[in-house]
C-alpha atoms as a PDB file:
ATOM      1  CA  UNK A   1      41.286   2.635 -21.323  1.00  0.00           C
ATOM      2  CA  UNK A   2      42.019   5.772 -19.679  1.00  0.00           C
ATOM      3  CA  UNK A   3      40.483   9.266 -20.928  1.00  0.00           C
ATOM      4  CA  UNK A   4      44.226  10.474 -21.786  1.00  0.00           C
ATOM      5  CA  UNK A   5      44.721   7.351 -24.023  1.00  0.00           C
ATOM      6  CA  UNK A   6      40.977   7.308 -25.078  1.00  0.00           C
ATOM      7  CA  UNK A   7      40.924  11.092 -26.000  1.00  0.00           C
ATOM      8  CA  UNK A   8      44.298  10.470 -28.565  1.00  0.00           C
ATOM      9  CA  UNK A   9      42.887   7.352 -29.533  1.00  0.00           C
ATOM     10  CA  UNK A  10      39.631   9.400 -30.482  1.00  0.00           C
ATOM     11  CA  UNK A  11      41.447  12.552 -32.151  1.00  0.00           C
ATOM     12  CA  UNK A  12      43.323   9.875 -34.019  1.00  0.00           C
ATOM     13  CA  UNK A  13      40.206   8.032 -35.518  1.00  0.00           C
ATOM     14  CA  UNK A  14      38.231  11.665 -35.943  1.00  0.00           C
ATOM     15  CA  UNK A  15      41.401  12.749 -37.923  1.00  0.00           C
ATOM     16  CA  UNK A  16      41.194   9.711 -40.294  1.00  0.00           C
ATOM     17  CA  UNK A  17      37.459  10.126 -40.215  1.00  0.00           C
ATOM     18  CA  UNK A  18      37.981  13.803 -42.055  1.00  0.00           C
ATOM     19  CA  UNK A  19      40.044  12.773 -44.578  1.00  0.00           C
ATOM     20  CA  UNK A  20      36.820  11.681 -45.875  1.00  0.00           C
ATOM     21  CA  UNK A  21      34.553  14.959 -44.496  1.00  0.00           C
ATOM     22  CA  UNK A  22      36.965  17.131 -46.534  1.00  0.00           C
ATOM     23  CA  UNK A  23      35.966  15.674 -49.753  1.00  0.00           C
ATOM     24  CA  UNK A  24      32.054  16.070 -48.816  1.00  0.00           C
ATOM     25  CA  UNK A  25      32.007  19.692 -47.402  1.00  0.00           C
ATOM     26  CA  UNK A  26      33.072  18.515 -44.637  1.00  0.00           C
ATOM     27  CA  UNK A  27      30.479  16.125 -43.344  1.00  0.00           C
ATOM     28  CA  UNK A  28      30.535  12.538 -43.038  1.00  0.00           C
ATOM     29  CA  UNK A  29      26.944   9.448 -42.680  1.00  0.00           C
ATOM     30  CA  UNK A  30      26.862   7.384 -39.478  1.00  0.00           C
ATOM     31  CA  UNK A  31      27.979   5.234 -41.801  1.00  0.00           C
ATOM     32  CA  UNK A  32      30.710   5.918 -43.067  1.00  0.00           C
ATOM     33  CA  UNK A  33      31.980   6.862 -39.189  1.00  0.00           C
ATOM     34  CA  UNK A  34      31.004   3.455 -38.245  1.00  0.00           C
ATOM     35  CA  UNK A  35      34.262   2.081 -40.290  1.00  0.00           C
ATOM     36  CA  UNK A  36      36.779   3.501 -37.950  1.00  0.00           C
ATOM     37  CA  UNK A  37      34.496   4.841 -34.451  1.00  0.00           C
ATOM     38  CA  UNK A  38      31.552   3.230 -32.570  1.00  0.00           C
ATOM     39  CA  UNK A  39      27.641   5.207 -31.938  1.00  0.00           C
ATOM     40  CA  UNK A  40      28.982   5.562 -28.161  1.00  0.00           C
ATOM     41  CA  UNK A  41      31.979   7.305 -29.541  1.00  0.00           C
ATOM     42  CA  UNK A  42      30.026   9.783 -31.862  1.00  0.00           C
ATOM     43  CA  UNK A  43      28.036  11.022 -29.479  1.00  0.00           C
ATOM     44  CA  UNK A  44      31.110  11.520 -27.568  1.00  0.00           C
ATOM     45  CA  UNK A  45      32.706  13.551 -30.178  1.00  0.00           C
ATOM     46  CA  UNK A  46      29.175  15.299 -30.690  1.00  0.00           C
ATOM     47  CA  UNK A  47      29.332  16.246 -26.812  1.00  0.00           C
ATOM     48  CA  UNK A  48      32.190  17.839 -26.459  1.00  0.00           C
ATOM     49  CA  UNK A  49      31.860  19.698 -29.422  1.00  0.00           C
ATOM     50  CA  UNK A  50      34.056  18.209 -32.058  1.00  0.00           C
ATOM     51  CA  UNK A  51      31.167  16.917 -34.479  1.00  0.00           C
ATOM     52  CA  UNK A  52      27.334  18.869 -34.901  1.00  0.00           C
ATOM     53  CA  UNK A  53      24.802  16.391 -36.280  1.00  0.00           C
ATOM     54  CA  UNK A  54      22.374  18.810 -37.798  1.00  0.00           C
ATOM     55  CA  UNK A  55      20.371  15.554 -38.806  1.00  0.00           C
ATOM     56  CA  UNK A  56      20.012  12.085 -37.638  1.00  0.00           C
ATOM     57  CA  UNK A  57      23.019  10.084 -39.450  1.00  0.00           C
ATOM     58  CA  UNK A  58      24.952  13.098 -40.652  1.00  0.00           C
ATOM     59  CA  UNK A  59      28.237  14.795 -38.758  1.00  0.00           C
ATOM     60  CA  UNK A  60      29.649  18.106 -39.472  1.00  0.00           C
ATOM     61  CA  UNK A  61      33.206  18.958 -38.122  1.00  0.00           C
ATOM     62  CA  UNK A  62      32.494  21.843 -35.968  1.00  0.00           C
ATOM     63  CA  UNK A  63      35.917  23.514 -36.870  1.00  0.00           C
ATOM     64  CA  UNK A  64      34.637  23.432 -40.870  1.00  0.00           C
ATOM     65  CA  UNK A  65      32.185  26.388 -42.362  1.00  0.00           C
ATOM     66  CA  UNK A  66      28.082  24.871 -42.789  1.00  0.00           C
ATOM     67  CA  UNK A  67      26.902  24.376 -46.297  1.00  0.00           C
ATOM     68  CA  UNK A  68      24.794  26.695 -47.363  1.00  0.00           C
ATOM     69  CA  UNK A  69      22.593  24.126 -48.227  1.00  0.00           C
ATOM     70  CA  UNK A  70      22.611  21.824 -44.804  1.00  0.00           C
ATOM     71  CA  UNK A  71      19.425  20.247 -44.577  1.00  0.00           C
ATOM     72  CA  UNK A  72      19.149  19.298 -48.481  1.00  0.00           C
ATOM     73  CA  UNK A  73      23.298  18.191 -48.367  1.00  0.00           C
ATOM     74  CA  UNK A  74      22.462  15.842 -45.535  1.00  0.00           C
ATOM     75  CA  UNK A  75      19.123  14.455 -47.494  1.00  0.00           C
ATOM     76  CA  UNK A  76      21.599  13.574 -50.347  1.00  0.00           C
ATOM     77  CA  UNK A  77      24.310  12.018 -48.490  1.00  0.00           C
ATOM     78  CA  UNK A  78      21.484   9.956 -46.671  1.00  0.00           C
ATOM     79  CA  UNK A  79      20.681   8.553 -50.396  1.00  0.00           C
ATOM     80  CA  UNK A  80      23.664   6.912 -50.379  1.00  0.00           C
ATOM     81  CA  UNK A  81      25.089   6.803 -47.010  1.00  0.00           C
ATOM     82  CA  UNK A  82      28.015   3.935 -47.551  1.00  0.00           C
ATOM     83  CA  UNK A  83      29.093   5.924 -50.721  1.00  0.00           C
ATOM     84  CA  UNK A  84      31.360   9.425 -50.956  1.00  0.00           C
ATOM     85  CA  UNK A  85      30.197  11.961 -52.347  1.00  0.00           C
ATOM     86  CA  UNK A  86      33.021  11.618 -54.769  1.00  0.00           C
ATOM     87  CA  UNK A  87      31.848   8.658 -55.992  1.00  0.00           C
ATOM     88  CA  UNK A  88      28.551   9.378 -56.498  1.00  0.00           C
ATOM     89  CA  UNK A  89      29.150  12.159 -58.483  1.00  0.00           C
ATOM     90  CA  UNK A  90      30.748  10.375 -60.925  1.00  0.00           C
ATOM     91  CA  UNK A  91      27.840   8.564 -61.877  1.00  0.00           C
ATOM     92  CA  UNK A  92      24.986  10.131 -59.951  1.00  0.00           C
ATOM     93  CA  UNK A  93      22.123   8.175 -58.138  1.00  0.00           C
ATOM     94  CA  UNK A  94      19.778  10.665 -57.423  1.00  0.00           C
ATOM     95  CA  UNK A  95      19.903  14.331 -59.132  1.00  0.00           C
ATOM     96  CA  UNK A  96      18.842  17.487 -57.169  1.00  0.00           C
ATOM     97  CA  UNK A  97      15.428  18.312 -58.942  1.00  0.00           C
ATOM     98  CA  UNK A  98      12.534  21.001 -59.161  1.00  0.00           C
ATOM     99  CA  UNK A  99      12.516  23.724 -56.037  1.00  0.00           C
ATOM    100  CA  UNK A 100      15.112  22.186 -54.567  1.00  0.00           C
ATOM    101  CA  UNK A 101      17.694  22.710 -57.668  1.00  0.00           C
ATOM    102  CA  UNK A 102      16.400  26.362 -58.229  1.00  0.00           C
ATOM    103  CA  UNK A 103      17.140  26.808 -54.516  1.00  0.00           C
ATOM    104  CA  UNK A 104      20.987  25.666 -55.141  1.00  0.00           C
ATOM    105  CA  UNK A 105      21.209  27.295 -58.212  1.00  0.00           C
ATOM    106  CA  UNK A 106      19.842  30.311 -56.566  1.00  0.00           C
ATOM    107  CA  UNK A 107      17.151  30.913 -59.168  1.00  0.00           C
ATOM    108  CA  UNK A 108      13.834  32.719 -58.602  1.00  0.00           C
ATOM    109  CA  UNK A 109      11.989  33.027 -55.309  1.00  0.00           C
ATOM    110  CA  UNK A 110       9.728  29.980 -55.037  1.00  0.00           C
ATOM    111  CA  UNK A 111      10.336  27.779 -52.048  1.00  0.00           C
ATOM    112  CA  UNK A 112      11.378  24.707 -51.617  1.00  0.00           C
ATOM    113  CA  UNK A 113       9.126  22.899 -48.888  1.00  0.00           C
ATOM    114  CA  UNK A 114      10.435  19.609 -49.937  1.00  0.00           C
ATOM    115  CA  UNK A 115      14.200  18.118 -50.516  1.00  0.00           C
ATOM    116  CA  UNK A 116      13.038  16.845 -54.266  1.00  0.00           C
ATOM    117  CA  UNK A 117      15.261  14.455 -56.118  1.00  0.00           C
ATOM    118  CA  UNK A 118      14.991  12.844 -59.496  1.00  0.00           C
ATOM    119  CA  UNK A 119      15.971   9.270 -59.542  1.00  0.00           C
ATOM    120  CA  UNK A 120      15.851   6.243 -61.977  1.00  0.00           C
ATOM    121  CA  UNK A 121      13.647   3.886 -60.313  1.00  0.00           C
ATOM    122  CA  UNK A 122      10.905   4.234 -57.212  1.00  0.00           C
ATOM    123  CA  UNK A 123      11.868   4.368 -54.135  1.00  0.00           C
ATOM    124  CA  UNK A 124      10.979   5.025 -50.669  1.00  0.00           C
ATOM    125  CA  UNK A 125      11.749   6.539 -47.658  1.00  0.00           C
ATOM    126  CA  UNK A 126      10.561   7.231 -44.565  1.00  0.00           C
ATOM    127  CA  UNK A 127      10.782  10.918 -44.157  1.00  0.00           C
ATOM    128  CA  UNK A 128       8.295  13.741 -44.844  1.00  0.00           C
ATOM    129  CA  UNK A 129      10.743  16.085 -46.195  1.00  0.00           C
ATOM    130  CA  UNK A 130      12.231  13.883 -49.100  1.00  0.00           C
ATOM    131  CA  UNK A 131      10.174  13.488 -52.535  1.00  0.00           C
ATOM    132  CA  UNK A 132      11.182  11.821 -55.536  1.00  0.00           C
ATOM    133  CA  UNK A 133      10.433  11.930 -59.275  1.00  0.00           C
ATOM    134  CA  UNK A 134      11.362   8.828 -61.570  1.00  0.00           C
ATOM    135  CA  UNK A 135      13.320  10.338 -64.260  1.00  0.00           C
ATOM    136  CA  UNK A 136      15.845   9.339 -66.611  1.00  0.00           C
ATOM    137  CA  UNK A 137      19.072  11.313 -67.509  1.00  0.00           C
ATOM    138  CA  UNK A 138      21.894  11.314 -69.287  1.00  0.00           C
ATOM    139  CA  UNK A 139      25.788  13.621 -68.731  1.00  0.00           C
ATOM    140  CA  UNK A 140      24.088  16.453 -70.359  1.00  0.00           C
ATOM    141  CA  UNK A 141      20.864  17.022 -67.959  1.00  0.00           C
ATOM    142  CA  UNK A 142      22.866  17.651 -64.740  1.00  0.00           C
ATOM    143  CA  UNK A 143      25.661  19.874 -63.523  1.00  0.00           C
ATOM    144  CA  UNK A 144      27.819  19.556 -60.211  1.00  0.00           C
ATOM    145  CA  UNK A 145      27.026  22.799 -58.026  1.00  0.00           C
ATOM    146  CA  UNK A 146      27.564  23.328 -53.941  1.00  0.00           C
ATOM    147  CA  UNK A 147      29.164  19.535 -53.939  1.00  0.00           C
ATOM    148  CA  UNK A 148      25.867  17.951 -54.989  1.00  0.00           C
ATOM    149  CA  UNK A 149      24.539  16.851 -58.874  1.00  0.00           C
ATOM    150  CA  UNK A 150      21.805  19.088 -59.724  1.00  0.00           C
ATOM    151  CA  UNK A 151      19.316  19.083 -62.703  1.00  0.00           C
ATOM    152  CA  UNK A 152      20.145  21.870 -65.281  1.00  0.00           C
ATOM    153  CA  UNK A 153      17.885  24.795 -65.394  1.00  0.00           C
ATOM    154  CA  UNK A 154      16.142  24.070 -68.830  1.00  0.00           C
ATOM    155  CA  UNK A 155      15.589  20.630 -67.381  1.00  0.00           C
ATOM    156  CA  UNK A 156      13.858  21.833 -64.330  1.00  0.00           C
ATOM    157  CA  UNK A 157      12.252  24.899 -65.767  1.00  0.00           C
ATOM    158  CA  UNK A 158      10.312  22.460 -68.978  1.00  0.00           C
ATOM    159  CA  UNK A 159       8.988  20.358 -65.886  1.00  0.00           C
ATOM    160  CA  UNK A 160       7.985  23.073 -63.844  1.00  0.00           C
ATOM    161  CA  UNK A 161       5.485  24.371 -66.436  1.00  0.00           C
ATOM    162  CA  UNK A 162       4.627  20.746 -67.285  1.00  0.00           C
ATOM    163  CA  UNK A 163       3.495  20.537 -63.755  1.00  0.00           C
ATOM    164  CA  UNK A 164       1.568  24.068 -64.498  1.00  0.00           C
ATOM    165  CA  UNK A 165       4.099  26.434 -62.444  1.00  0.00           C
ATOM    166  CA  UNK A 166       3.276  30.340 -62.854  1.00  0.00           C
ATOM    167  CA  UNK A 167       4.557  31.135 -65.810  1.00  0.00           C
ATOM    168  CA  UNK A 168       5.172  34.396 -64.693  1.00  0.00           C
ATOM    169  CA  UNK A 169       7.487  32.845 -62.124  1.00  0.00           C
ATOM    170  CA  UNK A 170       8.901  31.209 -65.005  1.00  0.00           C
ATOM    171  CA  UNK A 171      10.474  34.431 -66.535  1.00  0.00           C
ATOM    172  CA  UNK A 172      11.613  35.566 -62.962  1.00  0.00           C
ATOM    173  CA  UNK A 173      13.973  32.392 -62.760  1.00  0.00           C
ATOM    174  CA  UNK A 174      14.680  33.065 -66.582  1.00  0.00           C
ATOM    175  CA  UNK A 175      15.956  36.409 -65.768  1.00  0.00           C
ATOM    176  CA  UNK A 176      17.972  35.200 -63.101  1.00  0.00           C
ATOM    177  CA  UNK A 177      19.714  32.416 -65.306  1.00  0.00           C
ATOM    178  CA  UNK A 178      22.655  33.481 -66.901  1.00  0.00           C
ATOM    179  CA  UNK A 179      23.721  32.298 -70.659  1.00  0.00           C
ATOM    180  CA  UNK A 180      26.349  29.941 -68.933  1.00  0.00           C
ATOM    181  CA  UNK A 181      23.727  27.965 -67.127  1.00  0.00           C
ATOM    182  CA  UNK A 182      20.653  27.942 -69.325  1.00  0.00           C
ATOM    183  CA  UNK A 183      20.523  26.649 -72.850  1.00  0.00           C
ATOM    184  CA  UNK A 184      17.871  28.485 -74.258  1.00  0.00           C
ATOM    185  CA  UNK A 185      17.969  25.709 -77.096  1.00  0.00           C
ATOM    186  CA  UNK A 186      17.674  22.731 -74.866  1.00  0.00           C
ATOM    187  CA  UNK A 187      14.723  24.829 -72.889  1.00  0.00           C
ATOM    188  CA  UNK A 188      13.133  25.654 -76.807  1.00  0.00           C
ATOM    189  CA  UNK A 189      13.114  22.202 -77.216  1.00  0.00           C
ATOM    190  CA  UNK A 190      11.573  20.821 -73.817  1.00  0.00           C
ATOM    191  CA  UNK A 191       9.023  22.839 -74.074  1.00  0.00           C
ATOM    192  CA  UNK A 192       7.974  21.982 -77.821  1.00  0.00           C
ATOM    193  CA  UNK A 193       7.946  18.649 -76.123  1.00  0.00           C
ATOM    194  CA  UNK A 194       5.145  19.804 -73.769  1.00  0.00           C
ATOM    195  CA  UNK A 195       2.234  20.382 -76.367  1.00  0.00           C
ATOM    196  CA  UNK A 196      -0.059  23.162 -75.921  1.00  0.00           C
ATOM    197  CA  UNK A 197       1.235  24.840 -72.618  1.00  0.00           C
ATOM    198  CA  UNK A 198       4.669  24.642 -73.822  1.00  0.00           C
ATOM    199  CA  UNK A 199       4.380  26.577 -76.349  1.00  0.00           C
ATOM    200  CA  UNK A 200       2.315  28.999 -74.759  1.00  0.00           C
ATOM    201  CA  UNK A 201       5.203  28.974 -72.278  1.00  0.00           C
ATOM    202  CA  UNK A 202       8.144  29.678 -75.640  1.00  0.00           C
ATOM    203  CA  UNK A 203       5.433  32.938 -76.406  1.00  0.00           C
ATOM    204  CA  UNK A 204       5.849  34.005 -72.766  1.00  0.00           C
ATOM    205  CA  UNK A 205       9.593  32.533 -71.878  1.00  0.00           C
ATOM    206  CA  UNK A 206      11.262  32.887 -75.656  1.00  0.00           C
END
């Protein structure tokens, strides 16, 4: 094949290949490029500029904005490589949890050293900066927010002072919250829930 017919060949397949990007900020899995391009041909794209992989098994169209949440997008498409994000949102696998949903949410100040996820059943995965937590959920816990299904802020606050946060901290991401993303009722009762420390926490927090 020569490069002319290779290169339209290549903007053809890339052009089919973000049909599917657009509907996940604009990135695509290794797998999901796999359907319609080869490795060699990725890397080709990835050389001359047309795709950024800022992690192993995850494209970005250079032409598109970054997510503000790269590394911890590209964790959650990873999940669930062979799915869209579309269709994982509709009945979510894995929830953006703890640190890593205040982070998205853009509540409080704590760091999040880990991408954590809650998921229904134990899994594993080889990578240091992915942790999970077995949880169960149902519509009501999560909310869609930056393209990704994140834990609600009651949710993650009742299991942050489970866990034995600062509960100072816990009134900075409190104050942050605004009445359209925290139910102060759901939160009330989490932390009834919790025993002692909890409602310790609804003196401190109510």
């Amino acid at each position: 094949m020569s490069e002319l017919c290779y290169t339209k060949d290549m903007t053809n397949r890339l052009r089919d290949l973000a049909e599917t990007a657009n509907g996940q900020e604009g990135y695509i899995t290794r797998a999901q490029a796999r359907t319609l391009v080869t490795d060699t041909s990725l890397r080709r794209a990835v050389d001359d500029g047309r795709l950024v992989s800022p992690a192993r098994g995850v494209y970005r169209f250079a032409a598109g904005p970054e997510h503000p949440h790269e590394a911890l997008y590209g964790a959650w498409l990873l999940l669930d490589p062979d799915h869209t994000s579309g269709e994982r949102l509709n009945d979510p696998d894995a929830l953006v949890f703890g640190r890593s949903a205040l982070e998205v949410l853009d509540l409080g100040d704590l760091p999040a050293y880990r991408h954590t996820f809650a998921v229904k059943a134990p899994r594993r995965l080889r990578r240091k900066d992915v942790s999970f937590r077995v949880r169960q959920w149902g519509p009501g816990d999560w909310m869609q927010a930056e393209g990704m299904p994140v834990a609600r802020p009651a949710w993650v606050v009742a299991e942050m002072v489970a866990d034995g946060a600062d509960l100072e901290h816990m009134r900075m991401i409190l104050g942050d919250a605004n009445r359209d993303r925290l139910d102060m009722d759901d939160l009330n009762s989490r932390l009834v829930q919790l025993g002692r420390r909890g409602s310790r926490a609804l003196e401190m927090l109510g």
